[in-house]
N, C-alpha and C. Protein backbone atom coordinates (compact mmCIF):
# COMPACT_ATOMS: atom_id res chain seq x y z
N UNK A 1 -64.92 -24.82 42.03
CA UNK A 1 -65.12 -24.53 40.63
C UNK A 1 -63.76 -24.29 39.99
N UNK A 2 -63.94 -24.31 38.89
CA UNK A 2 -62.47 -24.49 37.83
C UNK A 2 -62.53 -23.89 36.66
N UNK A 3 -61.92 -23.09 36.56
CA UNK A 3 -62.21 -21.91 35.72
C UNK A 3 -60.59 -22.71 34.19
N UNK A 4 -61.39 -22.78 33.18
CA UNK A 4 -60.40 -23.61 32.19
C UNK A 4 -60.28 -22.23 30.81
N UNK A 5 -58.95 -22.38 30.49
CA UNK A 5 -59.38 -21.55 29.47
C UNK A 5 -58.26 -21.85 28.18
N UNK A 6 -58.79 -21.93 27.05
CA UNK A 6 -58.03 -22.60 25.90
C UNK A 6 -57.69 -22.00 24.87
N UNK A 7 -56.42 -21.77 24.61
CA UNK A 7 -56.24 -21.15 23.13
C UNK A 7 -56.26 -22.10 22.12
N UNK A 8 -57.15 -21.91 21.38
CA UNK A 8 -57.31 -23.15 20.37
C UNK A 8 -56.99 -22.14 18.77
N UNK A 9 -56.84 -22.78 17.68
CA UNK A 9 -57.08 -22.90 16.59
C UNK A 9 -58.72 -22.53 16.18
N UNK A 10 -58.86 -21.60 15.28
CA UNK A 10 -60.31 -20.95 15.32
C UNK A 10 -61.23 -22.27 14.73
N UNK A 11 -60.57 -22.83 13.44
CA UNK A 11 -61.78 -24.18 12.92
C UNK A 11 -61.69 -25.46 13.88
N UNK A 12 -61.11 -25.28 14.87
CA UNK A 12 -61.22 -26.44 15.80
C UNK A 12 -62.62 -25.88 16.78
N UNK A 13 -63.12 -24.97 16.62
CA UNK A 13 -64.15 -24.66 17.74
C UNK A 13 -65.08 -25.27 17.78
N UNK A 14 -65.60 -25.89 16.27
CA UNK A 14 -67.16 -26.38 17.08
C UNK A 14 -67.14 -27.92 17.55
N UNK A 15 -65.14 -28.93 17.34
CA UNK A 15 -65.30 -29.87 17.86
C UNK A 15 -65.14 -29.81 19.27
N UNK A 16 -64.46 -28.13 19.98
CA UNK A 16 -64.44 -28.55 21.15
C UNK A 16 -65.54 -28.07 21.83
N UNK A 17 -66.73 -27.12 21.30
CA UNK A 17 -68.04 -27.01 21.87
C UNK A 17 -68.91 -28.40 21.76
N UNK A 18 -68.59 -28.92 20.69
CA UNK A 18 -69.17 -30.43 20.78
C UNK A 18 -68.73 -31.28 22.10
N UNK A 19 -67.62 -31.29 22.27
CA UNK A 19 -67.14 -32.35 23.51
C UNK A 19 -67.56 -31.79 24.67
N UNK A 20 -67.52 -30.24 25.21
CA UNK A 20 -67.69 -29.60 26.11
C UNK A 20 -69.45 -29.71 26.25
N UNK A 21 -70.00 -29.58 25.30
CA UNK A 21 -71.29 -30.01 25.37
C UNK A 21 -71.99 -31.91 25.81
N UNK A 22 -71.23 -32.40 25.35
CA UNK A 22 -71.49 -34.06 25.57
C UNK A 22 -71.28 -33.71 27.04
N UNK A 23 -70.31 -33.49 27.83
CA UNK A 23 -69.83 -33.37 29.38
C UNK A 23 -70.98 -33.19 29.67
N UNK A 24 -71.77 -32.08 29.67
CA UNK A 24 -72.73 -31.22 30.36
C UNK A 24 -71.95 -29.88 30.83
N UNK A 25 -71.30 -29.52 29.89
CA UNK A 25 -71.07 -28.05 30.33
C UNK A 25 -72.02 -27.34 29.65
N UNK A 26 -72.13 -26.08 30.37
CA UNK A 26 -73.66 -25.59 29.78
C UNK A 26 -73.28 -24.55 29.42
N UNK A 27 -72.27 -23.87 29.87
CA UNK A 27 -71.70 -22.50 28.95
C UNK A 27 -70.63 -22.02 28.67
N UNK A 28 -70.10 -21.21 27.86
CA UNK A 28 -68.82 -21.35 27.49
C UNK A 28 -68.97 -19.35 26.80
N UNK A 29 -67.26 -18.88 26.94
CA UNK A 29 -67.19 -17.69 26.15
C UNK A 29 -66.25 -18.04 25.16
N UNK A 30 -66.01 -17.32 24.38
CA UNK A 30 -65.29 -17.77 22.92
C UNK A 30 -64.91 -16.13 22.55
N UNK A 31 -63.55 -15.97 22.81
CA UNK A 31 -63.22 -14.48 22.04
C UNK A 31 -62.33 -14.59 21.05
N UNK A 32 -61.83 -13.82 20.06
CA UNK A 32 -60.73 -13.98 19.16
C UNK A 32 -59.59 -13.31 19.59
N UNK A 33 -58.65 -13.67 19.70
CA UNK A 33 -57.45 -13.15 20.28
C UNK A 33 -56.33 -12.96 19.24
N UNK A 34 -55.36 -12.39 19.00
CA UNK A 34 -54.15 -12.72 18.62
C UNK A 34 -53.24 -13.33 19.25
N UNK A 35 -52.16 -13.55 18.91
CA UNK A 35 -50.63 -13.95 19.88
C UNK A 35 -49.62 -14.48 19.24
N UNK A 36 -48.51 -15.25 19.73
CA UNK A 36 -47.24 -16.07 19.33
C UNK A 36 -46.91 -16.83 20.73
N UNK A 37 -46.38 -18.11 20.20
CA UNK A 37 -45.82 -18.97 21.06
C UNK A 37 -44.23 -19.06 20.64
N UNK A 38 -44.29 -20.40 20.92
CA UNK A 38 -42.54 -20.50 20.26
C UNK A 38 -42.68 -20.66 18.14
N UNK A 39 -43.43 -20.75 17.79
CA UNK A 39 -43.48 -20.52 16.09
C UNK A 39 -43.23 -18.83 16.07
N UNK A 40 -43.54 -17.83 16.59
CA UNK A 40 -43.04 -16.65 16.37
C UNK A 40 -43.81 -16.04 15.63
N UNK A 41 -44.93 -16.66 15.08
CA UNK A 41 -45.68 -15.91 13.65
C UNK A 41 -44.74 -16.35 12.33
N UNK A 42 -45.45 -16.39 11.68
CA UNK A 42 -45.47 -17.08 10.55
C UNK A 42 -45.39 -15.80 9.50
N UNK A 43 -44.78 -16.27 7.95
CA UNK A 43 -44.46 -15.39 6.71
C UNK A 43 -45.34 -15.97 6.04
N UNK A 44 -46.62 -15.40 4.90
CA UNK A 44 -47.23 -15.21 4.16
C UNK A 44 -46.86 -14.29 3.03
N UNK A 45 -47.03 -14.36 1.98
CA UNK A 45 -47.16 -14.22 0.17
C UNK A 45 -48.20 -13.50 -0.42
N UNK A 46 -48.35 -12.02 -0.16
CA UNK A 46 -49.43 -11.18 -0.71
C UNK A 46 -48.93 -10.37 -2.21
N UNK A 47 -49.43 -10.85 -3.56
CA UNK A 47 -49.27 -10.35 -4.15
C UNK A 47 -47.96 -10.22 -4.53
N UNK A 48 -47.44 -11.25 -4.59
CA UNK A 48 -45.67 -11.15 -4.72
C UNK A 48 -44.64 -11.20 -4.02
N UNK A 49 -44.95 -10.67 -2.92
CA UNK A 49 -44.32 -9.95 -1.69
C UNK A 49 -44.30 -11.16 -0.11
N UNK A 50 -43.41 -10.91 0.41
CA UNK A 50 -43.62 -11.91 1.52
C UNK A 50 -43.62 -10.76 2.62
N UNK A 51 -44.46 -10.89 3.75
CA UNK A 51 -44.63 -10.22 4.70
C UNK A 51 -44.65 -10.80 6.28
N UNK A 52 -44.15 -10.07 7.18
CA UNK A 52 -44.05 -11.05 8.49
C UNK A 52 -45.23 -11.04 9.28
N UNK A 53 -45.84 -12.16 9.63
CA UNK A 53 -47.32 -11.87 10.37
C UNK A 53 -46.73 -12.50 11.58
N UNK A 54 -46.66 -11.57 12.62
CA UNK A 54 -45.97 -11.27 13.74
C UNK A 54 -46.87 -12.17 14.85
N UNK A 55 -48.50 -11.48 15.02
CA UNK A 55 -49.53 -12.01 15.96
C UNK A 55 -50.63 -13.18 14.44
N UNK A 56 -50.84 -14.01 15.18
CA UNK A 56 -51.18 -15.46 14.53
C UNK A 56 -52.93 -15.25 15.46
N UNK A 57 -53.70 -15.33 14.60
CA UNK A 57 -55.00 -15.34 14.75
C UNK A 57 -55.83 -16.81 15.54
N UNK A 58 -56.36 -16.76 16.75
CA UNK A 58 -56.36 -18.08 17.52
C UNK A 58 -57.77 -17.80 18.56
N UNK A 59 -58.31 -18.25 19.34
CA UNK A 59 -60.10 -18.35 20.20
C UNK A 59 -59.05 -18.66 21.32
N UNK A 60 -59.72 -17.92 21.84
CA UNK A 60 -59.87 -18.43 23.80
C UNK A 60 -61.20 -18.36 24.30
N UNK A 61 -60.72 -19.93 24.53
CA UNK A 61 -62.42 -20.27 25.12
C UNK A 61 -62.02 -20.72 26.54
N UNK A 62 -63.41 -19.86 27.10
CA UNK A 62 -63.45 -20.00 28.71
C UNK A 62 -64.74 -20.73 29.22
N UNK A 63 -64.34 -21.48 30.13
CA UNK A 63 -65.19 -22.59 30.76
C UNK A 63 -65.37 -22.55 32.00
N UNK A 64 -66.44 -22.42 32.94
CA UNK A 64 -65.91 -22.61 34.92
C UNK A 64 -67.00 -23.75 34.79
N UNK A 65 -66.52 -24.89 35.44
CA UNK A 65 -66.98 -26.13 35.46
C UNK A 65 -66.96 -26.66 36.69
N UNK A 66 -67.68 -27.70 37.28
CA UNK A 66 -67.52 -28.30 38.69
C UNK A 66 -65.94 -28.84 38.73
N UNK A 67 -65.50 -28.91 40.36
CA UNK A 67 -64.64 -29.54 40.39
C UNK A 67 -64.10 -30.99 39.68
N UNK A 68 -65.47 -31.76 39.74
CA UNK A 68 -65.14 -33.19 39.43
C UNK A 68 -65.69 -33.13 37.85
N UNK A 69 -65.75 -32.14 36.98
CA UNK A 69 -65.50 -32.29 35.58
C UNK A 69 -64.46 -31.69 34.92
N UNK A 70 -63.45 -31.32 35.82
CA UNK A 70 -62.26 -30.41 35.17
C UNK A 70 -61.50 -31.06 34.23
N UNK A 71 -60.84 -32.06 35.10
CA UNK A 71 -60.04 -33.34 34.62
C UNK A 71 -60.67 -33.75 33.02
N UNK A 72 -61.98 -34.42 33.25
CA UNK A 72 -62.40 -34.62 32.03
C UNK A 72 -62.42 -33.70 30.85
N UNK A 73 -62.87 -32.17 31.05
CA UNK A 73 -63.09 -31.19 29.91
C UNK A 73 -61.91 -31.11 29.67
N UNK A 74 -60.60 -30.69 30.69
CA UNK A 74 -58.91 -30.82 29.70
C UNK A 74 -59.22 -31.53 28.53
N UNK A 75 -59.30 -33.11 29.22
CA UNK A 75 -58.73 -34.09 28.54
C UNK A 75 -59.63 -33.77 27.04
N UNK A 76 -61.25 -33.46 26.72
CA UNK A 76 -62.04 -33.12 25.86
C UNK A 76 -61.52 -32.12 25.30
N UNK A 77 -61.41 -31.17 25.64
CA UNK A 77 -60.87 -29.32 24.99
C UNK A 77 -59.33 -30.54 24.23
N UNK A 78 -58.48 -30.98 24.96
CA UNK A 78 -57.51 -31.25 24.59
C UNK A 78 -57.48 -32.38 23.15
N UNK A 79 -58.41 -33.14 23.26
CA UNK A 79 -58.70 -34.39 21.76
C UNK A 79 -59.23 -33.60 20.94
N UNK A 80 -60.38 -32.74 21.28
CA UNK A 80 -61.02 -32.02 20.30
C UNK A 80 -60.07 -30.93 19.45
N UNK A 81 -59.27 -30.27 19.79
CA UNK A 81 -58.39 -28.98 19.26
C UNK A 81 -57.15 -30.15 19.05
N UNK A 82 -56.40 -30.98 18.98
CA UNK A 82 -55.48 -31.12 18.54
C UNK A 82 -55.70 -31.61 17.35
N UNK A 83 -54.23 -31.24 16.10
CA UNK A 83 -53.80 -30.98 14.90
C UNK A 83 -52.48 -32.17 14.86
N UNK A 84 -51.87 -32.14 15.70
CA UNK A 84 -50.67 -32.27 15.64
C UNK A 84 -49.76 -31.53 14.85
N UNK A 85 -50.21 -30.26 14.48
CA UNK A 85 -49.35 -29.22 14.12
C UNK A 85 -48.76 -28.36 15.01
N UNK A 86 -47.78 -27.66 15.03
CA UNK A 86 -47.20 -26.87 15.60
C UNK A 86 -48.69 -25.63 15.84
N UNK A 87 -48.30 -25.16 16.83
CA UNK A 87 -49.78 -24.05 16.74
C UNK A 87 -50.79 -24.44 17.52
N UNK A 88 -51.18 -25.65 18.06
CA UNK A 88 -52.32 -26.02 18.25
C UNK A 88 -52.72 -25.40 19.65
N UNK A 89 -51.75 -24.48 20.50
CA UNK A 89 -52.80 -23.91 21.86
C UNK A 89 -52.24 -24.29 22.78
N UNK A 90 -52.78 -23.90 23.66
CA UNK A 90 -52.36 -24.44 25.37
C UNK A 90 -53.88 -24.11 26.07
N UNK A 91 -53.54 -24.88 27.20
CA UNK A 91 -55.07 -24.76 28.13
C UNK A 91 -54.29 -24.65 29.48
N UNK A 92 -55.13 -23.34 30.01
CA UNK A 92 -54.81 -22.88 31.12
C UNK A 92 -55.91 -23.36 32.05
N UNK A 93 -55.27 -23.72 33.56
CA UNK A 93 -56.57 -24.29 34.22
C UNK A 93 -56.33 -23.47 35.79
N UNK A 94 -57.33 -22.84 36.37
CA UNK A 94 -57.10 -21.93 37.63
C UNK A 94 -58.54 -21.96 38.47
N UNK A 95 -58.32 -22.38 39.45
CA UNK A 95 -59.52 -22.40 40.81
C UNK A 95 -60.12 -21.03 40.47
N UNK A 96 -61.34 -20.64 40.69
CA UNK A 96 -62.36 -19.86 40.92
C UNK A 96 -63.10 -19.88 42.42
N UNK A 97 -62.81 -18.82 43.32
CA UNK A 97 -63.25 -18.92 44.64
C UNK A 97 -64.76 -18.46 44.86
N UNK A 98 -65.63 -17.95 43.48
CA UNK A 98 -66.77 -17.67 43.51
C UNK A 98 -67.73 -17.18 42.62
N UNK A 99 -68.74 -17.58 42.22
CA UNK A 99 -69.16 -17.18 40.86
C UNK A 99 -70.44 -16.47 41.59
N UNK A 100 -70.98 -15.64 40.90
CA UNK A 100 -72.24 -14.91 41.52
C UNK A 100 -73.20 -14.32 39.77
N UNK A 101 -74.42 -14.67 39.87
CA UNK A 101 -75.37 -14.80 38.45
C UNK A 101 -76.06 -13.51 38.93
N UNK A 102 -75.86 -12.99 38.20
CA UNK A 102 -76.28 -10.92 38.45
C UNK A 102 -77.43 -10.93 38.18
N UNK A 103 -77.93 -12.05 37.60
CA UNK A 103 -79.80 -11.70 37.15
C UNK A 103 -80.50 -12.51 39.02
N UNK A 104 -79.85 -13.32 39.24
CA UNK A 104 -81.11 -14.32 40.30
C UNK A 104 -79.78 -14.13 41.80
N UNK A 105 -78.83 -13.71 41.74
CA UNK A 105 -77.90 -13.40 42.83
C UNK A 105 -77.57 -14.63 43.41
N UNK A 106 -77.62 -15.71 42.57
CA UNK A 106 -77.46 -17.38 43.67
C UNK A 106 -75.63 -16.93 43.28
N UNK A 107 -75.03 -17.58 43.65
CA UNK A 107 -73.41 -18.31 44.32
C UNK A 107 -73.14 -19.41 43.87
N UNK A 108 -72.01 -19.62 43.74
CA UNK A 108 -71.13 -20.67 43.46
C UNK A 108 -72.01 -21.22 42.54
N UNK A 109 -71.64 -23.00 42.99
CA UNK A 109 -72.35 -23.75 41.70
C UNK A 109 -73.38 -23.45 40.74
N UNK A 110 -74.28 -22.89 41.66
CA UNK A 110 -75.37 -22.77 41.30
C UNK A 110 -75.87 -21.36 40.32
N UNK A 111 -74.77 -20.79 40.48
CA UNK A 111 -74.56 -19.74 39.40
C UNK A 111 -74.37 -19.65 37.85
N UNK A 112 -73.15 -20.82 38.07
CA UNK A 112 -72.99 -21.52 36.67
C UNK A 112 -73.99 -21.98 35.83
């Protein structure tokens, strides 16, 4: 199993629940995060005034998927969220040695 996880752009979400859904992924978490990459946060114009917005408002969405759909959901998470703007995320991808479903106690795949 393959545990994927994406900082995307918040209005890019429902094209990459769309693609992640065509796959057959069947579930997904979605939190709101802050952060900065190499843009640093960005300056905004309130009322006259320019102010430094330090942490930049962005979703991390988490996915654990079979081995042999990893490859593909990148490549999906990855068409779906790109802008070609500066900003657009990174996708982190890391093995999962075991998933366990707290309601029916099955393992691995079959947990998912």
């Amino acid at each position: 199993m393959i545990k994927i996880e994406a900082i995307i752009k918040p209005f890019r979400l429902s094209e990459v629940q769309e693609a992640l859904l065509a796959l057959g992924v069947q579930g997904m978490t979605v939190v709101e995060v802050k952060g900065f990459g190499r843009q640093k946060g960005h300056v905004e114009l309130y009322r006259g005034a320019e102010y430094q917005v330090n942490f930049v408002p962005k979703l991390l969405v988490i996915a654990v998927v079979l081995d042999v759909l990893a490859d593909q959901a990148v490549d999906a998470i990855q068409k779906a969220a790109v802008t070609g703007k500066i900003g657009d995320g990174k996708i982190f991808v890391s093995r999962i040695d075991e998933a366990v479903r707290i309601r029916t106690k099955e393992t691995g795949p079959e947990a998912l």
